[in-house]
N, C-alpha and C. Protein backbone atom coordinates (compact mmCIF):
# COMPACT_ATOMS: atom_id res chain seq x y z
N UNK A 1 -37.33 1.82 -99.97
CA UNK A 1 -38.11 1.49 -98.79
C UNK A 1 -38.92 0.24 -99.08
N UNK A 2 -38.43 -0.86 -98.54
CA UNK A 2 -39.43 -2.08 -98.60
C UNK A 2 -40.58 -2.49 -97.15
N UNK A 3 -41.51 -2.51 -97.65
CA UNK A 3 -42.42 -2.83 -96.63
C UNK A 3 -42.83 -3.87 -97.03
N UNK A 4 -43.03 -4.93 -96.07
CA UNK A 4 -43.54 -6.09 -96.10
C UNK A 4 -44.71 -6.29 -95.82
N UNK A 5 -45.89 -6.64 -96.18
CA UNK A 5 -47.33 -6.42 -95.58
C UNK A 5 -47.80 -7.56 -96.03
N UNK A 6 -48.61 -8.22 -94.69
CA UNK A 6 -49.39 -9.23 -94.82
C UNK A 6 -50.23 -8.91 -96.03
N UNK A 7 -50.91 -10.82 -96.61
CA UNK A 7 -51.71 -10.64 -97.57
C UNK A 7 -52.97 -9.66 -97.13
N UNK A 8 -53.61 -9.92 -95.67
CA UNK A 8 -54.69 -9.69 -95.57
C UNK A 8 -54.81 -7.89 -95.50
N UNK A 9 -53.86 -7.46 -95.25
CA UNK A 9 -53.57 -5.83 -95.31
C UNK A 9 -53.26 -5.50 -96.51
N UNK A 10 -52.84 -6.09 -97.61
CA UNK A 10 -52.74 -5.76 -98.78
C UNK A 10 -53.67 -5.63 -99.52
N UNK A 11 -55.17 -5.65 -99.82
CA UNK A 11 -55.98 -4.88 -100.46
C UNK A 11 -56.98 -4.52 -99.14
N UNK A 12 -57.19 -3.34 -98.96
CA UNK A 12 -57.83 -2.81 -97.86
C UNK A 12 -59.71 -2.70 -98.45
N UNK A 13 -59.53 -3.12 -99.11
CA UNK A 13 -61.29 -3.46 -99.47
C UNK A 13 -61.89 -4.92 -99.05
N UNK A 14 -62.86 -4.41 -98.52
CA UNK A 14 -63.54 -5.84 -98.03
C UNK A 14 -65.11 -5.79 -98.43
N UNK A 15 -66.02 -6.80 -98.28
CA UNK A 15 -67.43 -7.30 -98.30
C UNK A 15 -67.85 -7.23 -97.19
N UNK A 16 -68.76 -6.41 -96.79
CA UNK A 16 -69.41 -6.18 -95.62
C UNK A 16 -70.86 -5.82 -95.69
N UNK A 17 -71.72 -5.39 -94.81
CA UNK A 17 -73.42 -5.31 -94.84
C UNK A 17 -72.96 -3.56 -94.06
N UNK A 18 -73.93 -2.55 -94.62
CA UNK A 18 -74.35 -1.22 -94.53
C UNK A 18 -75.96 -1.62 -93.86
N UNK A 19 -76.12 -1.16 -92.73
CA UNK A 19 -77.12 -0.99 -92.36
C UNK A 19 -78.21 0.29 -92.90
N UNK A 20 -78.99 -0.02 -93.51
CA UNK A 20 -80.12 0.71 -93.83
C UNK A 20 -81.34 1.11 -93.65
N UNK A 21 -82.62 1.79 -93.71
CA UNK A 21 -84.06 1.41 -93.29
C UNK A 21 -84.49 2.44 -91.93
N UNK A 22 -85.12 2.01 -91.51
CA UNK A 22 -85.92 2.65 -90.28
C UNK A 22 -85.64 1.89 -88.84
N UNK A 23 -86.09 2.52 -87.76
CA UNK A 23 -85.06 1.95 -86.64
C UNK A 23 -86.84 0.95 -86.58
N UNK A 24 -86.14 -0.38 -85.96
CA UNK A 24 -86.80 -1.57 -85.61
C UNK A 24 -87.19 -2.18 -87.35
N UNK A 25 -86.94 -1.56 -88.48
CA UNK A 25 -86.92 -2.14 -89.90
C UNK A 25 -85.83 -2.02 -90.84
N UNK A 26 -84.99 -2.54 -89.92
CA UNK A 26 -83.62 -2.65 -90.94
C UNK A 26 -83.69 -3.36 -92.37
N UNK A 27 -82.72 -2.56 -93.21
CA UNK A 27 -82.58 -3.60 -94.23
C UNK A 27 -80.71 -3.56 -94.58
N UNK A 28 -80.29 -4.45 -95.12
CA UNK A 28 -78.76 -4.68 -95.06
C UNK A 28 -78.39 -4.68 -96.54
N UNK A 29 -77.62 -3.78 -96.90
CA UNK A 29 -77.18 -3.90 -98.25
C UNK A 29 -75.41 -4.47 -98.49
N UNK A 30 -75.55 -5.15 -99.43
CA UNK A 30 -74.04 -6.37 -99.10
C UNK A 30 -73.18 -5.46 -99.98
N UNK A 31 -72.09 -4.71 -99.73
CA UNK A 31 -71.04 -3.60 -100.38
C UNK A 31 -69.97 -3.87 -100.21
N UNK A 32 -68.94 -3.46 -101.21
CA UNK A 32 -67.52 -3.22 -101.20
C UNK A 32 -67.10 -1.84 -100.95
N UNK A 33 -66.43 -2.03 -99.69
CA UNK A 33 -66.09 -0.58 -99.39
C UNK A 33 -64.62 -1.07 -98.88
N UNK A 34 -64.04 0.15 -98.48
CA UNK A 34 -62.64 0.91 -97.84
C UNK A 34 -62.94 0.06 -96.54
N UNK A 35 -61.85 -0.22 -96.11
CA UNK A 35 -61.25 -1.01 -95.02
C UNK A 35 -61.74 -0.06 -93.74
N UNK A 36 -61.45 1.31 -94.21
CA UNK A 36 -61.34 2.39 -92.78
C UNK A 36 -62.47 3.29 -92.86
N UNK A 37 -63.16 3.39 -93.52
CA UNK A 37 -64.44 3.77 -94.18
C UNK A 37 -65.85 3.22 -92.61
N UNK A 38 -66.42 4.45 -92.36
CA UNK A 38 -67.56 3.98 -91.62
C UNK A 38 -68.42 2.92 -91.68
N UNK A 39 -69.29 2.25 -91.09
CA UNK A 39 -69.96 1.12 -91.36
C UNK A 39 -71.32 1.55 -92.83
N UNK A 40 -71.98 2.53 -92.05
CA UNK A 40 -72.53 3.16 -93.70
C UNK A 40 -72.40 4.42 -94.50
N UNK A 41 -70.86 4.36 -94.42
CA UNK A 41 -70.34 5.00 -95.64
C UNK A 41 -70.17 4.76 -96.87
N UNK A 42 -69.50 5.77 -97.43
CA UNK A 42 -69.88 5.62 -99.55
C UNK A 42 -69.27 4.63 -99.83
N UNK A 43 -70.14 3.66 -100.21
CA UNK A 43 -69.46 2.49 -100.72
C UNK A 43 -68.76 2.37 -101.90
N UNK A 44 -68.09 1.68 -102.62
CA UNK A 44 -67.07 1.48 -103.69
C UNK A 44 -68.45 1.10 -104.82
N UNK A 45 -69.03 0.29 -104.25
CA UNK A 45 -70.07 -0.47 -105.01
C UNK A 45 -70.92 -1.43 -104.69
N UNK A 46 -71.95 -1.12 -104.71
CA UNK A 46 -73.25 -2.13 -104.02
C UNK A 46 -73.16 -3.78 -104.33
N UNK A 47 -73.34 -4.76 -104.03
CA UNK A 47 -73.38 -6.03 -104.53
C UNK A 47 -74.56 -6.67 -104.18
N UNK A 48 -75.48 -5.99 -103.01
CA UNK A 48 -76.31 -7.04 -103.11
C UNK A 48 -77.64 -6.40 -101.57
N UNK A 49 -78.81 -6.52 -101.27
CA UNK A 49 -79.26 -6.66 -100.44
C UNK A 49 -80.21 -8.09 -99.67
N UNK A 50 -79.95 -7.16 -98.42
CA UNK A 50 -80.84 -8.12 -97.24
C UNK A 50 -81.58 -7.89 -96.60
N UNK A 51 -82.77 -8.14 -96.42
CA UNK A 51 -83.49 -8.16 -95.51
C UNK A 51 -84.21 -8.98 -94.61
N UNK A 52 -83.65 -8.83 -93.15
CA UNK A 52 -83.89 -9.48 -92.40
C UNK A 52 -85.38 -10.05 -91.78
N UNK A 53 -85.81 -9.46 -92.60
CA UNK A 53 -87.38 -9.89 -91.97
C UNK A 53 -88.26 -10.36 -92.69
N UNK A 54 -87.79 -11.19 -93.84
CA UNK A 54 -88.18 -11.63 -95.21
C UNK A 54 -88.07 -13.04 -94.84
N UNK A 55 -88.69 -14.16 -95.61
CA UNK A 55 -88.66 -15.59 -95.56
C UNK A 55 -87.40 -15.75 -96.51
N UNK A 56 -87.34 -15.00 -97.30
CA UNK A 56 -86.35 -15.26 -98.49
C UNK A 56 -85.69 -14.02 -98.17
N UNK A 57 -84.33 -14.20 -96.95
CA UNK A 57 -83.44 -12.83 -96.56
C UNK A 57 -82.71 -12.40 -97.80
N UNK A 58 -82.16 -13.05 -98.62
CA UNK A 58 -81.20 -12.36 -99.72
C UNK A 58 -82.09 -11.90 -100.74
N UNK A 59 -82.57 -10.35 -100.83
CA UNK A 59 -83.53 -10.01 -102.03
C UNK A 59 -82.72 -9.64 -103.72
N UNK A 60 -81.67 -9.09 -103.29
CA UNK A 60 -81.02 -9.40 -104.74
C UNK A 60 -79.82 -9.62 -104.39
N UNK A 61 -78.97 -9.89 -105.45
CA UNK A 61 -77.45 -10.25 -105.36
C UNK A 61 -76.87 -10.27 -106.78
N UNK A 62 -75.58 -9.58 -106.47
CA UNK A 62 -74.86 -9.48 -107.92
C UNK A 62 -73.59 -10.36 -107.56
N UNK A 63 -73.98 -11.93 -107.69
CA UNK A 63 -72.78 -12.86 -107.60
C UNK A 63 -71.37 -13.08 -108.25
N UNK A 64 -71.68 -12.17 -109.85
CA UNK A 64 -70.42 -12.16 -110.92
C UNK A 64 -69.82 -11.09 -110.08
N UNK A 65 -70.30 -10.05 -109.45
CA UNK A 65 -69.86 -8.70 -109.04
C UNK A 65 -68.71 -9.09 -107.67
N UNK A 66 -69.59 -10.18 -107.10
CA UNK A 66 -68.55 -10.31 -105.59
C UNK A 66 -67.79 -11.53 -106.02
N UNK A 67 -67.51 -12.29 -107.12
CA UNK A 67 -66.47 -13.34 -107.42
C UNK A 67 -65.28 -12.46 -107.85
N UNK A 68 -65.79 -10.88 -108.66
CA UNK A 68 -64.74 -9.81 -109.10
C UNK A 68 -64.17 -9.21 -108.04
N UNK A 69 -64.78 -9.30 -106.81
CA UNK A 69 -63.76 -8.54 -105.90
C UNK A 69 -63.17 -9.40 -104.87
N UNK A 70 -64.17 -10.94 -104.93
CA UNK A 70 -62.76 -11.53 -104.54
C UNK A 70 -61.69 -11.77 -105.24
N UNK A 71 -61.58 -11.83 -106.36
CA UNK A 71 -60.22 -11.96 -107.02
C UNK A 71 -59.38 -11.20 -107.01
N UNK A 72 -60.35 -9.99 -106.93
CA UNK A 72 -59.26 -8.67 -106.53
C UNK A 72 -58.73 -8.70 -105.19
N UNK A 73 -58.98 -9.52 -104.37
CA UNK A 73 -58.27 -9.76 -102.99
C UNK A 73 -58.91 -9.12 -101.76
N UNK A 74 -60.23 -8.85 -102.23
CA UNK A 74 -61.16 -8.34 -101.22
C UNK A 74 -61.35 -9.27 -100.18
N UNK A 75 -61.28 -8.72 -99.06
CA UNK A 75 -61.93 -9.68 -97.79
C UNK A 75 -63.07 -9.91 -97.46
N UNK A 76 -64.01 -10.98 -96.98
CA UNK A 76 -65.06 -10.72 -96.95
C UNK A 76 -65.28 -10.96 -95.30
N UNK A 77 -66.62 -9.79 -94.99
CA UNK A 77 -66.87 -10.13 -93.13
C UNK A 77 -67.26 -11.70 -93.11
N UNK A 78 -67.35 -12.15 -91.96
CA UNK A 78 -67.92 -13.20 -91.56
C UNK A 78 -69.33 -13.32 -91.73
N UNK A 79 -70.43 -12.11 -91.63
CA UNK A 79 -71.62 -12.09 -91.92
C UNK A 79 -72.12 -12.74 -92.98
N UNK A 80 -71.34 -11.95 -94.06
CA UNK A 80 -71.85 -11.85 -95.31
C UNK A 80 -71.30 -13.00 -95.79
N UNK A 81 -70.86 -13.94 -95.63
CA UNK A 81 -70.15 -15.30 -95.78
C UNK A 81 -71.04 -16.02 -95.56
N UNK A 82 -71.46 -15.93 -94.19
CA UNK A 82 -72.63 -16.83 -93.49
C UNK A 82 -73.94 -16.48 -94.46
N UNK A 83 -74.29 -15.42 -94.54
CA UNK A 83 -75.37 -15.33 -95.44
C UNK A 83 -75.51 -15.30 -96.69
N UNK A 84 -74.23 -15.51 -97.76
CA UNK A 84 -74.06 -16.20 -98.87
C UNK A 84 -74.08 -17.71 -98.97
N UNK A 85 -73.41 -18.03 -97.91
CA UNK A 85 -73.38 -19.90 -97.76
C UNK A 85 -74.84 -20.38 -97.50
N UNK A 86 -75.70 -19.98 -96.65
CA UNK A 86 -77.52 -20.14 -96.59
C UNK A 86 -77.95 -20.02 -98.43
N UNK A 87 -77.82 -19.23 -98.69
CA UNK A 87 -78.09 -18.88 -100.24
C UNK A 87 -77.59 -19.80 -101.15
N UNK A 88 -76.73 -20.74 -100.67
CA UNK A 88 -75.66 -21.72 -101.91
C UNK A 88 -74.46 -21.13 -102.58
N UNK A 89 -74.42 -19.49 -102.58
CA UNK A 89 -73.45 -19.41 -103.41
C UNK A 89 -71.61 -20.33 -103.10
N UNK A 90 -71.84 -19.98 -101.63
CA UNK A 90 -69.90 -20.62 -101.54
C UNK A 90 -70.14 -21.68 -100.36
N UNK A 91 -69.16 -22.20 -100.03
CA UNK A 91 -68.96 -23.37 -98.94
C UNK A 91 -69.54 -22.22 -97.76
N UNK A 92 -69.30 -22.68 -96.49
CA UNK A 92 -70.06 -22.19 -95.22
C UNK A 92 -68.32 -22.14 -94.50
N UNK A 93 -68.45 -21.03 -93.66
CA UNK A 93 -67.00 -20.91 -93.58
C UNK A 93 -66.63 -21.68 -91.99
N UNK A 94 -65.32 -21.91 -92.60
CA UNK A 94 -64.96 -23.16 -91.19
C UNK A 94 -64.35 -22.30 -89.92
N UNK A 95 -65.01 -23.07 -88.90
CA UNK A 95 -64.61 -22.29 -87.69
C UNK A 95 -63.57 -22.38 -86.90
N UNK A 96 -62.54 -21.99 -86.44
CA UNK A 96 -61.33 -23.10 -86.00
C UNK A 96 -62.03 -23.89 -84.26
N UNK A 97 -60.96 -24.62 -83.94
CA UNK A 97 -61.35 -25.40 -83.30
C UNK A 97 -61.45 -24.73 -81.49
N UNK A 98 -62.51 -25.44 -80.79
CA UNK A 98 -62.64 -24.69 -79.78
C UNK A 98 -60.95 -24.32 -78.66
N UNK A 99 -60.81 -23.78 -77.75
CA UNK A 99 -59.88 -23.68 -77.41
C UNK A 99 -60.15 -24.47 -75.78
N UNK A 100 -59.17 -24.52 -75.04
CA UNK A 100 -59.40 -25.68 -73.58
C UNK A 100 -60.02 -24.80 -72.62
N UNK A 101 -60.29 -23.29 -73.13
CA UNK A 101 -60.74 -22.58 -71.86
C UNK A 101 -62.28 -23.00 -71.64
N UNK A 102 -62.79 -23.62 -72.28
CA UNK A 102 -64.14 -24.09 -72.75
C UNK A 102 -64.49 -25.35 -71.94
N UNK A 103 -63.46 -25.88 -71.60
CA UNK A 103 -63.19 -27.47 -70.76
C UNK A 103 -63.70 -27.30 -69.20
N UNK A 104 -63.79 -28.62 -68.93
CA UNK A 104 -63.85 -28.00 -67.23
C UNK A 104 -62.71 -28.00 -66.60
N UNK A 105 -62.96 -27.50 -65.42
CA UNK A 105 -61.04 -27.03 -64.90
C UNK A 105 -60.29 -28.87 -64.39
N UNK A 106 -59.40 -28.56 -63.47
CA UNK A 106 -59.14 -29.73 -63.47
C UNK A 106 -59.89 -30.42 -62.16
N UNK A 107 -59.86 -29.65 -61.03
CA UNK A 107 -60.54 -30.28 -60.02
C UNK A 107 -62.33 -30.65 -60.72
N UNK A 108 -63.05 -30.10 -61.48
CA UNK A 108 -64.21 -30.69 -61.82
C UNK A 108 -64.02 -31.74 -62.56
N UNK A 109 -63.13 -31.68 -63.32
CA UNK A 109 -62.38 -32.90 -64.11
C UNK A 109 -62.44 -34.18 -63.64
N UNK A 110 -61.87 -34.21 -62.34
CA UNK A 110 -61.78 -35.44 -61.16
C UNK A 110 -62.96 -35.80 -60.66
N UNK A 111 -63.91 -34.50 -60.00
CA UNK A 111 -65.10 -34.74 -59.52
C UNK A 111 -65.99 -35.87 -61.13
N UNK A 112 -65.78 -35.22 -62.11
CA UNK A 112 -66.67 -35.91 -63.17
C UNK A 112 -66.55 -37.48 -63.15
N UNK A 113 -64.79 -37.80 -63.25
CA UNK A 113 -64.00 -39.24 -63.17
C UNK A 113 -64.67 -39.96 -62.19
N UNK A 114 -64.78 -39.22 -61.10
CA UNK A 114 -64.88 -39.93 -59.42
C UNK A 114 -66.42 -40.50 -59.71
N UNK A 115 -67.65 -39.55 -59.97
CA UNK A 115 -69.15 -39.91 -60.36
C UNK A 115 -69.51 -40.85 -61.51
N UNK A 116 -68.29 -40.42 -62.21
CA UNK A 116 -68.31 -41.88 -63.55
C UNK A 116 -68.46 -43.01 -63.12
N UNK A 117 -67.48 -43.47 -61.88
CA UNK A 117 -66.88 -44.47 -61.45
C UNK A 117 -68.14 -45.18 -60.92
């Protein structure tokens, strides 16, 4: 039986934030968990927390810990990307490019041309 499986389905562990704390005092802890695993369920292993209501949001971080699970082919959310790249650890992740639904249609298109003029 051969199954073919994308890279990104092939290790089902990813880097994500567990919400923690008291309601209106969150705090975010940065974990490697199971792909299918609840948002704060048992994590694989802690890497790091956040708190959002701090001048300095990243309060600790185990950076050797999350270079080990990216190599292991862990995915990481978009969050926790964005809030490693603020911190310096990695580049800031690139966004692809907008799409034309974003444009104006075509009759405003003309109206714009016509007022240019």
């Amino acid at each position: 039986m051969n199954l073919n499986f994308t890279t990104k389905l092939d290790m089902s562990v990813v880097i994500r934030f567990a919400r923690h704390g008291r309601r209106n005092s969150p705090v975010h802890r940065i974990v490697a968990i199971d792909r299918k695993k609840a948002r704060n369920g048992m994590p694989i292993e802690y890497l790091g927390t956040l708190d959002p209501r701090m001048a300095e949001k990243i309060v600790s971080l185990h950076p050797e810990r999350i270079e080990h699970w990216k190599s292991q082919g862990a995915q990481m959310s978009l969050a926790v990307h964005k809030a490693l790249a603020r911190k310096g650890l990695m580049e800031a992740p690139v966004y692809p490019e907008q799409t034309k639904k974003c444009l104006p249609k075509k009759k405003a298109q003309e109206r714009l041309a016509a007022a240019a003029r």
